[in-house]
Protein backbone atom coordinates (compact mmCIF):
# COMPACT_ATOMS: atom_id res chain seq x y z
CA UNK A 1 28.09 -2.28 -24.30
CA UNK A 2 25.41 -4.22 -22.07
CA UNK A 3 24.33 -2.61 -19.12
CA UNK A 4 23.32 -5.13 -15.96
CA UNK A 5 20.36 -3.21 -13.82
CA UNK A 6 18.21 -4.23 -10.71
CA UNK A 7 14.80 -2.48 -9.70
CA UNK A 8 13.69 -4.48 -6.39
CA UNK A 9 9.81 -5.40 -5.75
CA UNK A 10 8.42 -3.21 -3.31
CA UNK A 11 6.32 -4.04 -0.22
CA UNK A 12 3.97 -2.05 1.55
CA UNK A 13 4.15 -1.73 5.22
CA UNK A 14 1.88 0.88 7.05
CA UNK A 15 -0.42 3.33 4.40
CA UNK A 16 -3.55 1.06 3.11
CA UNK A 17 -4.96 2.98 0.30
CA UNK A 18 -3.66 6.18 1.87
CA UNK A 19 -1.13 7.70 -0.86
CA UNK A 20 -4.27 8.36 -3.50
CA UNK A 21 -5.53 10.77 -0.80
CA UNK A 22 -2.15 12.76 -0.19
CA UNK A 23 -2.26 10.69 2.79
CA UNK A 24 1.05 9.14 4.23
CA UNK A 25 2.84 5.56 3.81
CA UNK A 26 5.20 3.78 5.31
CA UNK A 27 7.50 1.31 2.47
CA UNK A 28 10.41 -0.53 1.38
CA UNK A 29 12.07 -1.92 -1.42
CA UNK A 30 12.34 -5.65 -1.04
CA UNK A 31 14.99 -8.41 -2.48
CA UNK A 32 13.05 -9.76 -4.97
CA UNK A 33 13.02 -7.89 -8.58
CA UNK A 34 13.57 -7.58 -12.34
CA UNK A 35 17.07 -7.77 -13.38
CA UNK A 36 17.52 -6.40 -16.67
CA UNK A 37 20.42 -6.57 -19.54
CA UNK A 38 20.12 -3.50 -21.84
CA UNK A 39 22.22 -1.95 -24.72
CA UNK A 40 21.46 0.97 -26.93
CA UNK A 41 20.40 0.36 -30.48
CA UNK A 42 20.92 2.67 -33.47
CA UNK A 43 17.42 2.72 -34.09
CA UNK A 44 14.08 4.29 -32.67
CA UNK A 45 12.85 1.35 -31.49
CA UNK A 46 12.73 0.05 -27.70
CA UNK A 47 12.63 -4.28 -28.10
CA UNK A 48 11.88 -6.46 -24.64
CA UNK A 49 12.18 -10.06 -23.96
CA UNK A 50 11.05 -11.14 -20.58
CA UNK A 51 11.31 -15.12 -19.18
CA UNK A 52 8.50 -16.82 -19.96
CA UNK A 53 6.66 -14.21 -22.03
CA UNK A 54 6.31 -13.28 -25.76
CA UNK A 55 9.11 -10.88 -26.75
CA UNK A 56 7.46 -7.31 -27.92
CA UNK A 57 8.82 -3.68 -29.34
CA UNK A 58 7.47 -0.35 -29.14
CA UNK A 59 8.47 2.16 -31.83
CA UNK A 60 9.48 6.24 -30.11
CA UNK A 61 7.00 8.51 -31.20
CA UNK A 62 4.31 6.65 -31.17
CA UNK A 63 3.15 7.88 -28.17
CA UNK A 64 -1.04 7.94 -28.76
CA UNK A 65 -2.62 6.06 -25.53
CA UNK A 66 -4.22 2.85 -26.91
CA UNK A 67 -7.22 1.16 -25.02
CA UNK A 68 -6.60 -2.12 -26.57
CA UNK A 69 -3.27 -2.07 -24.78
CA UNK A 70 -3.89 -1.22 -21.51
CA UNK A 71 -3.08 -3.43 -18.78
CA UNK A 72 -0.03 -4.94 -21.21
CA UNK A 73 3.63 -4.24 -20.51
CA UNK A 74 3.64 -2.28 -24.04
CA UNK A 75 1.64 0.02 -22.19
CA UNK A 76 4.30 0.84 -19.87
CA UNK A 77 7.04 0.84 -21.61
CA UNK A 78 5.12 3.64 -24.73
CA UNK A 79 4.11 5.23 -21.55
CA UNK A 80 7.13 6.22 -19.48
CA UNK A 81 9.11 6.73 -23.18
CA UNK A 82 6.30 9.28 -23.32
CA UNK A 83 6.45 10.86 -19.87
CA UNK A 84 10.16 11.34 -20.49
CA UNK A 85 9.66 13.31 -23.80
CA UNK A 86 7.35 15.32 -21.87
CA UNK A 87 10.04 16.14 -19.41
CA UNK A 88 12.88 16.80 -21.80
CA UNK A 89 14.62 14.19 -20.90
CA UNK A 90 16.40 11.59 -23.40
CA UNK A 91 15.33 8.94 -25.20
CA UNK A 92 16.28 6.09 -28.05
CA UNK A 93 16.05 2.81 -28.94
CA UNK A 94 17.35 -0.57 -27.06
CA UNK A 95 17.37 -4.06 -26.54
CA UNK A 96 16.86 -5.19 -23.02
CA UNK A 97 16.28 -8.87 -22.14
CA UNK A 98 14.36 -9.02 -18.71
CA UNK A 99 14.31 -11.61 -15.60
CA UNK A 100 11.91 -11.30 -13.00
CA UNK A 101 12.66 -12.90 -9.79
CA UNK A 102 9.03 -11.27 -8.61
CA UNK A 103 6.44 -14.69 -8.00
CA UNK A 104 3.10 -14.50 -9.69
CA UNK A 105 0.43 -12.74 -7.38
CA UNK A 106 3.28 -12.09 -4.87
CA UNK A 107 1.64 -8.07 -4.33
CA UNK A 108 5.68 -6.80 -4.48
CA UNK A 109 4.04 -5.00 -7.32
CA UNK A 110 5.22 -6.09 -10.80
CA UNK A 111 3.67 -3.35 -12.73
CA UNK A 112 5.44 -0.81 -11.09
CA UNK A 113 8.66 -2.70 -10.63
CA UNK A 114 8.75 -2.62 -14.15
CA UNK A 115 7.75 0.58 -15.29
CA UNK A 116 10.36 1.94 -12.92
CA UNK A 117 12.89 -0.47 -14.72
CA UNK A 118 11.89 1.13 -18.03
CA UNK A 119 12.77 5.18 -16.22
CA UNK A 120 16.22 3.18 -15.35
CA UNK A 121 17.10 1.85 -18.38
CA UNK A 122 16.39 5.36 -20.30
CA UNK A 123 18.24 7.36 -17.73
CA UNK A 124 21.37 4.77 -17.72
CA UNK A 125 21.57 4.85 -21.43
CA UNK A 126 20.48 7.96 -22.51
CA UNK A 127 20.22 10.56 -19.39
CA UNK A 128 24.15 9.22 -17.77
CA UNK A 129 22.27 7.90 -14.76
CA UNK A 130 21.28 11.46 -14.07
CA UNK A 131 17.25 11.34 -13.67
CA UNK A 132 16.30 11.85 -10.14
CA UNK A 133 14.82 8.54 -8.81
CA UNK A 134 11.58 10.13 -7.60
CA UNK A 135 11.33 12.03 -11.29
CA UNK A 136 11.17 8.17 -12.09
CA UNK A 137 8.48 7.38 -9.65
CA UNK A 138 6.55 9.85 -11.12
CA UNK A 139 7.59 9.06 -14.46
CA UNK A 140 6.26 5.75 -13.58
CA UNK A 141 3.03 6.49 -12.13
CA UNK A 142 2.33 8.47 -15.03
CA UNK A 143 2.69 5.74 -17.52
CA UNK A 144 0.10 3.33 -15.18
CA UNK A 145 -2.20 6.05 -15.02
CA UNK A 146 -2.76 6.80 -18.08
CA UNK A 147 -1.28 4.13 -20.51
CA UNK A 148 -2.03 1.05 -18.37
CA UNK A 149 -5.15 2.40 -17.23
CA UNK A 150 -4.68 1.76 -13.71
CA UNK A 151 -5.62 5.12 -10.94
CA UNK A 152 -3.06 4.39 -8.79
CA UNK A 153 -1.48 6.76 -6.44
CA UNK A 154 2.60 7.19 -6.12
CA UNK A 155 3.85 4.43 -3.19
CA UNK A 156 4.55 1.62 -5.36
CA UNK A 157 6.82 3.22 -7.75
CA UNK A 158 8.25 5.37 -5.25
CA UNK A 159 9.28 2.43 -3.12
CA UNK A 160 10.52 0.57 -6.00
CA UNK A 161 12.63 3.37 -7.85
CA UNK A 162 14.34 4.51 -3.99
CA UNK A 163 15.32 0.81 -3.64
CA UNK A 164 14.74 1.28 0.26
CA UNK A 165 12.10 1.64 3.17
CA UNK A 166 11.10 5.26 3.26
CA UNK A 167 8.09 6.90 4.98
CA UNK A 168 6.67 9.49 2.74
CA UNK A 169 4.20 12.33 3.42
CA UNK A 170 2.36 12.96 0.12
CA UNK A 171 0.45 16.36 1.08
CA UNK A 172 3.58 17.73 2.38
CA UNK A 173 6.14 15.91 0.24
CA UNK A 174 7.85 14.90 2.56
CA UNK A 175 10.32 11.70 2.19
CA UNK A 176 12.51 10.57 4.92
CA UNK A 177 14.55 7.20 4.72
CA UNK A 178 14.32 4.37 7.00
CA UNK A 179 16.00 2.05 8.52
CA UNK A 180 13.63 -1.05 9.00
CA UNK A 181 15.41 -3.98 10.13
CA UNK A 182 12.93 -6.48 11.44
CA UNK A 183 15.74 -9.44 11.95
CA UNK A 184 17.35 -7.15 14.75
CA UNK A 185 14.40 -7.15 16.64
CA UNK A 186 14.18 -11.00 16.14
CA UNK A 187 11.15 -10.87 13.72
CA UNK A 188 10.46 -11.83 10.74
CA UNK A 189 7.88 -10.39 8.00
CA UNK A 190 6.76 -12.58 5.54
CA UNK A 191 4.00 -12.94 2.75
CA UNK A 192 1.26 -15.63 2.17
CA UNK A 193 -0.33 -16.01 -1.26
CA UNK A 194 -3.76 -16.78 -0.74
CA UNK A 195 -4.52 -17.57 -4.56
CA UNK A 196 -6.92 -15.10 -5.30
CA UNK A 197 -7.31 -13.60 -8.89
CA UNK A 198 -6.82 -9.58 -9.52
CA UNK A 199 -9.22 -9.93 -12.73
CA UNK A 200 -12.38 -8.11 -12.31
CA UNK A 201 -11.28 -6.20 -9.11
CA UNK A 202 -11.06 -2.80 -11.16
CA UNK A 203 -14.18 -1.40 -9.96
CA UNK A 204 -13.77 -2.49 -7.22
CA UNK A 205 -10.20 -0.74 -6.15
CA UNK A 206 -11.52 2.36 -8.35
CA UNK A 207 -14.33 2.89 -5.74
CA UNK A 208 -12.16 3.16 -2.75
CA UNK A 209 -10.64 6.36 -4.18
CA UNK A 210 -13.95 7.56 -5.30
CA UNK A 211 -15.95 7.34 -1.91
CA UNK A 212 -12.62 8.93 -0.23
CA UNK A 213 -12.70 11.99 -2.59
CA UNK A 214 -17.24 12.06 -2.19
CA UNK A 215 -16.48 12.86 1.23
CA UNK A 216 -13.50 15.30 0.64
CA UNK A 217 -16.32 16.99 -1.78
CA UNK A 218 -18.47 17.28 1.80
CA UNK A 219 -15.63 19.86 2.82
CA UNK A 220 -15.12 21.20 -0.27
CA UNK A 221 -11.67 19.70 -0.79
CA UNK A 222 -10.30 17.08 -3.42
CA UNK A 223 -8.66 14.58 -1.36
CA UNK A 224 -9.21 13.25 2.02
CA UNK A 225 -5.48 14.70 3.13
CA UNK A 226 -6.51 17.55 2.68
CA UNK A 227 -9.54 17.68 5.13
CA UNK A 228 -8.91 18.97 8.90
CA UNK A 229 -9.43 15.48 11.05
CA UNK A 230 -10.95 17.68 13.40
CA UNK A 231 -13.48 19.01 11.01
CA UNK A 232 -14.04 15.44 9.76
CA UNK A 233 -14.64 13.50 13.22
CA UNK A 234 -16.69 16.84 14.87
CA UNK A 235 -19.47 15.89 12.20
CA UNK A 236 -20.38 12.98 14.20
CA UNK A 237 -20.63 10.87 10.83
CA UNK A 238 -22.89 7.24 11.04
CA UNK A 239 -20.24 4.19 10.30
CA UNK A 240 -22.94 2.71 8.28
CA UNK A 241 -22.47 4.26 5.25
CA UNK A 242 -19.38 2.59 3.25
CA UNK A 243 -17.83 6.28 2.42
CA UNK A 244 -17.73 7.28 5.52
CA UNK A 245 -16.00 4.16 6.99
CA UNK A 246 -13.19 4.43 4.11
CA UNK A 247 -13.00 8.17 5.07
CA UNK A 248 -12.76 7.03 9.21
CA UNK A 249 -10.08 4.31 8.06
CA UNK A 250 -7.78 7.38 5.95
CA UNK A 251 -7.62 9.65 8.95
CA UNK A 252 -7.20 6.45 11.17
CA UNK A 253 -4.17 5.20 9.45
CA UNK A 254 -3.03 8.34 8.14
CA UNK A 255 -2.74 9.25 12.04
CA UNK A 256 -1.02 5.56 12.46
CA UNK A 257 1.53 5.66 9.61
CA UNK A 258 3.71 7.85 11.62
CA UNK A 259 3.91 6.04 15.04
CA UNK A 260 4.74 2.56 12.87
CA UNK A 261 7.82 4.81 11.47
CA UNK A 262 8.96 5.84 14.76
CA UNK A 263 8.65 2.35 16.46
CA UNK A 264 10.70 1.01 13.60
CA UNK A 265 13.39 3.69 13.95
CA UNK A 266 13.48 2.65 17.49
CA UNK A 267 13.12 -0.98 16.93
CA UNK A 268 10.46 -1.33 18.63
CA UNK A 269 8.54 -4.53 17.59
CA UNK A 270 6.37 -4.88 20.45
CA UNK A 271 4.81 -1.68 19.58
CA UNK A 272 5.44 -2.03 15.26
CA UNK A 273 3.05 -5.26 15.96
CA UNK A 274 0.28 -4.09 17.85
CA UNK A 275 -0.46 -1.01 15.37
CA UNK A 276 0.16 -3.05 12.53
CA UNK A 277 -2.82 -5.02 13.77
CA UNK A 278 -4.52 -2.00 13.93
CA UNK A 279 -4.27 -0.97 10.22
CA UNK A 280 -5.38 -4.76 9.59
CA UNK A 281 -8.34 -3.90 11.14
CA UNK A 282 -9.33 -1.04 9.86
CA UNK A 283 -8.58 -2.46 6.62
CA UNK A 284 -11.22 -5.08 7.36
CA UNK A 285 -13.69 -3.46 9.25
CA UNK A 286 -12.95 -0.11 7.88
CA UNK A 287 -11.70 0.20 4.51
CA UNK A 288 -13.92 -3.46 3.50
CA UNK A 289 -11.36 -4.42 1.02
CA UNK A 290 -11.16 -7.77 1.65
CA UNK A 291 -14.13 -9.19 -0.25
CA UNK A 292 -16.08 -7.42 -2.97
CA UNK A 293 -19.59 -8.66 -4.73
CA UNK A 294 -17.47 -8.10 -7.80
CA UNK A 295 -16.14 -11.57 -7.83
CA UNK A 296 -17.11 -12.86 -4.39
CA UNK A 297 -13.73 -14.11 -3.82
CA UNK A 298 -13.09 -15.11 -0.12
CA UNK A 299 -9.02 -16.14 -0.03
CA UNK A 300 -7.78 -12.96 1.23
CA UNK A 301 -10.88 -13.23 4.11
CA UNK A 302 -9.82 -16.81 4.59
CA UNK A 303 -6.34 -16.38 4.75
CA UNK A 304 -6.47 -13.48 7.16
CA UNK A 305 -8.50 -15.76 9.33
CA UNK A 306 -6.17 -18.40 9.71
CA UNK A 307 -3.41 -15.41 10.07
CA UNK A 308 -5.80 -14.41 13.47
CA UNK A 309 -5.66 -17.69 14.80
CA UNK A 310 -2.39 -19.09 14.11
CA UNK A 311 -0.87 -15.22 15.59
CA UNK A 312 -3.21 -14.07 18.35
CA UNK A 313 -1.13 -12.82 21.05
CA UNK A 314 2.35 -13.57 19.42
CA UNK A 315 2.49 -12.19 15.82
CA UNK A 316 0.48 -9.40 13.72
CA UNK A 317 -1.39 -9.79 10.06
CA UNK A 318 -2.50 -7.47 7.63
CA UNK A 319 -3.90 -7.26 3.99
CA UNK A 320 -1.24 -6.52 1.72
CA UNK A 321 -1.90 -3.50 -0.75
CA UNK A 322 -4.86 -3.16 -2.79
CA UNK A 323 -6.97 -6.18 -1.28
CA UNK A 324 -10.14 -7.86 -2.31
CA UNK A 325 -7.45 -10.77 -3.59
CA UNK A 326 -3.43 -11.57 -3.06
CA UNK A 327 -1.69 -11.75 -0.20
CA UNK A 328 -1.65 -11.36 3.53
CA UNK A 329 1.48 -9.96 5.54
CA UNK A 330 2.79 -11.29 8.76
CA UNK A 331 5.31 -10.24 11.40
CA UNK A 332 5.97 -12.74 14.22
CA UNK A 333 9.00 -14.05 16.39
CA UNK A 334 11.81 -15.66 14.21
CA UNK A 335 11.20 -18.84 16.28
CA UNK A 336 7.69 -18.61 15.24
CA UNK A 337 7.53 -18.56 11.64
CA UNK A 338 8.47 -22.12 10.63
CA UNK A 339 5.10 -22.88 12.23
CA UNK A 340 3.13 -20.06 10.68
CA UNK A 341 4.24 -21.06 7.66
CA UNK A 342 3.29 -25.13 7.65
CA UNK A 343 0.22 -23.78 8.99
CA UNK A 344 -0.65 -21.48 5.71
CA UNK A 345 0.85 -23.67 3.44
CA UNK A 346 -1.12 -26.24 4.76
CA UNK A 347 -4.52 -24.05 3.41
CA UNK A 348 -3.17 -22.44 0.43
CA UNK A 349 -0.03 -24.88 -0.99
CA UNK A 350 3.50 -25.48 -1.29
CA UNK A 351 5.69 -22.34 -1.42
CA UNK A 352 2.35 -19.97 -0.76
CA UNK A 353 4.39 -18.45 2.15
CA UNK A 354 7.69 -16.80 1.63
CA UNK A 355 9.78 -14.60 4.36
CA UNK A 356 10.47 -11.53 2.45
CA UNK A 357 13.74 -9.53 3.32
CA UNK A 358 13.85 -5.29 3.08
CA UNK A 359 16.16 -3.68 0.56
């Protein structure tokens, strides 16, 4: 019997590069996804067909980590199998055909969207629906980190497999659902697509972590989170050197994560907006993931630009997840965005900007 399932896109709201550092994040499920149609087969083998790409299998068992396929969706999907042997947990074959209603270079991150959606289909048909969704998450993160060769931390998949917004506190585990409903406050959040390309950026993202954890070395600790802010800011550090300013913007939005919660739990918008401008700027000024030397790209820089001057004084704007390419994220008054959006369509084309809605 065929088994309908739904793992939403997720979107990040407060947290830039913060969850790689046990740092805190602020997230949410969106209403954009993969829908999936799955059955158990009688055989070891797991078969996919997606819209619009070739369809592909992956044989249990066969559970070696292959360079040549990292980055692929086989990745993934030998990966979380894998991760699930490892835990004990239940496995076989299937058939699952696959329908994304994600767009291309959205940032509502596919990759995890669908590794998650692999942990679902294995627990629905296998495991009773009985797997823990942050086991999933984890599950998840395990197969990008290692099979699809990508060091990301836990928010993405976390967001995605939960299904709703959720603030999350990685150094004390700490995960507390929220209820974000921008609409009430008579706002609406929305992403622009500023046509940048993710290839090449690898180094690029892998570097932020890197300089974080160089200065967590300084105190003898791993990761940034777990560094006393105190100790950090009483060294009277120079902002000149590019570690150091990543290290200023962790403890800056880790500190900033927590106030965004509690304005949206009040439904505040006045005050959501005004630190969500803050993160954007210490994401730009800060962080410096907006443009790398690595491809010299200058969308995102462009499109956050245009964000400043079509929003100053009415709406807020942020880089959306990883940066150096993709998308920027805008709150404003519901009255407000039809004009935003002509205005960023107008740079980056038809259909660039879409008003995304919270799971």
């Amino acid at each position: 019997m065929y088994k309908e399932i739904f793992t939403p896109g997720r979107t990040e709201l407060a947290g830039n590069h913060t969850d790689h550092q046990h740092g805190r994040i602020l997230a949410s499920g969106v209403d954009l996804g993969l829908y999936a149609r799955c059955e158990a087969n009688d055989s070891r083998v797991m078969r996919i067909r997606s819209e619009g790409f070739a369809p592909f299998e992956v044989t249990l068992g066969q559970r070696d980590i292959r360079p040549t396929e990292f980055g692929s969706s086989k990745s993934l999907v030998r990966g979380v199998a894998a991760a699930f042997e490892d835990l004990g947990l239940k496995v076989g074959g299937f058939d699952a055909e696959l329908r994304s209603t994600l767009p291309a270079g959205s940032g509502l991150s596919s990759s995890a969207a669908f590794s998650v959606m692999i942990g679902r289909i294995l627990n629905t048909l296998y495991n009773n629906g009985e797997v823990d969704p942050v086991v999933i998450a984890r599950v998840a993160q395990t197969a990008e980190n290692r099979y699809f060769g990508k060091p990301c931390g836990l928010m993405d998949q976390l967001a995605c497999s939960l299904g709703h917004a959720v603030y999350v506190d990685f150094k004390t585990n700490e995960i507390e659902p929220i209820v974000a409903d921008f609409g009430s406050m008579g706002l609406r959040l929305c992403l622009t697509d500023t046509g940048g390309s993710h290839a090449g950026l690898d180094s690029s993202y892998a570097r932020i972590p890197a300089d974080m954890i160089y200065v967590a070395n300084l105190f003898d600790q791993g990761v940034l989170g777990d560094v006393d802010p105190a100790a950090f800011w009483a060294r009277g550090y120079s902002a000149s050197d590019r570690p150091i300013r990543r290290a200023m913007h962790f403890f800056g939005e880790n500190e900033r994560v927590p106030r965004m919660r509690d304005a949206l739990k009040r439904g505040d918008g006045e005050t959501y907006m005004r630190l969500m401008n803050e993160s954007g700027r210490s994401s730009e000024e800060l962080l410096n993931n907006i443009v790398t030397s690595a491809t010299g790209d200058t969308k995102l820089q462009e499109g956050l630009a245009l964000s400043a001057k079509l929003l100053e004084g009415r709406g807020a704007w942020r880089v959306h997840g990883g940066g150096f390419a993709g998308c920027v994220q805008a709150l404003m008054p519901a009255d407000y965005f039809d004009t935003y959006k002509a205005g960023m369509e107008a740079v980056f084309g038809s259909g660039s900007c879409r008003e995304l809605r919270l799971a």
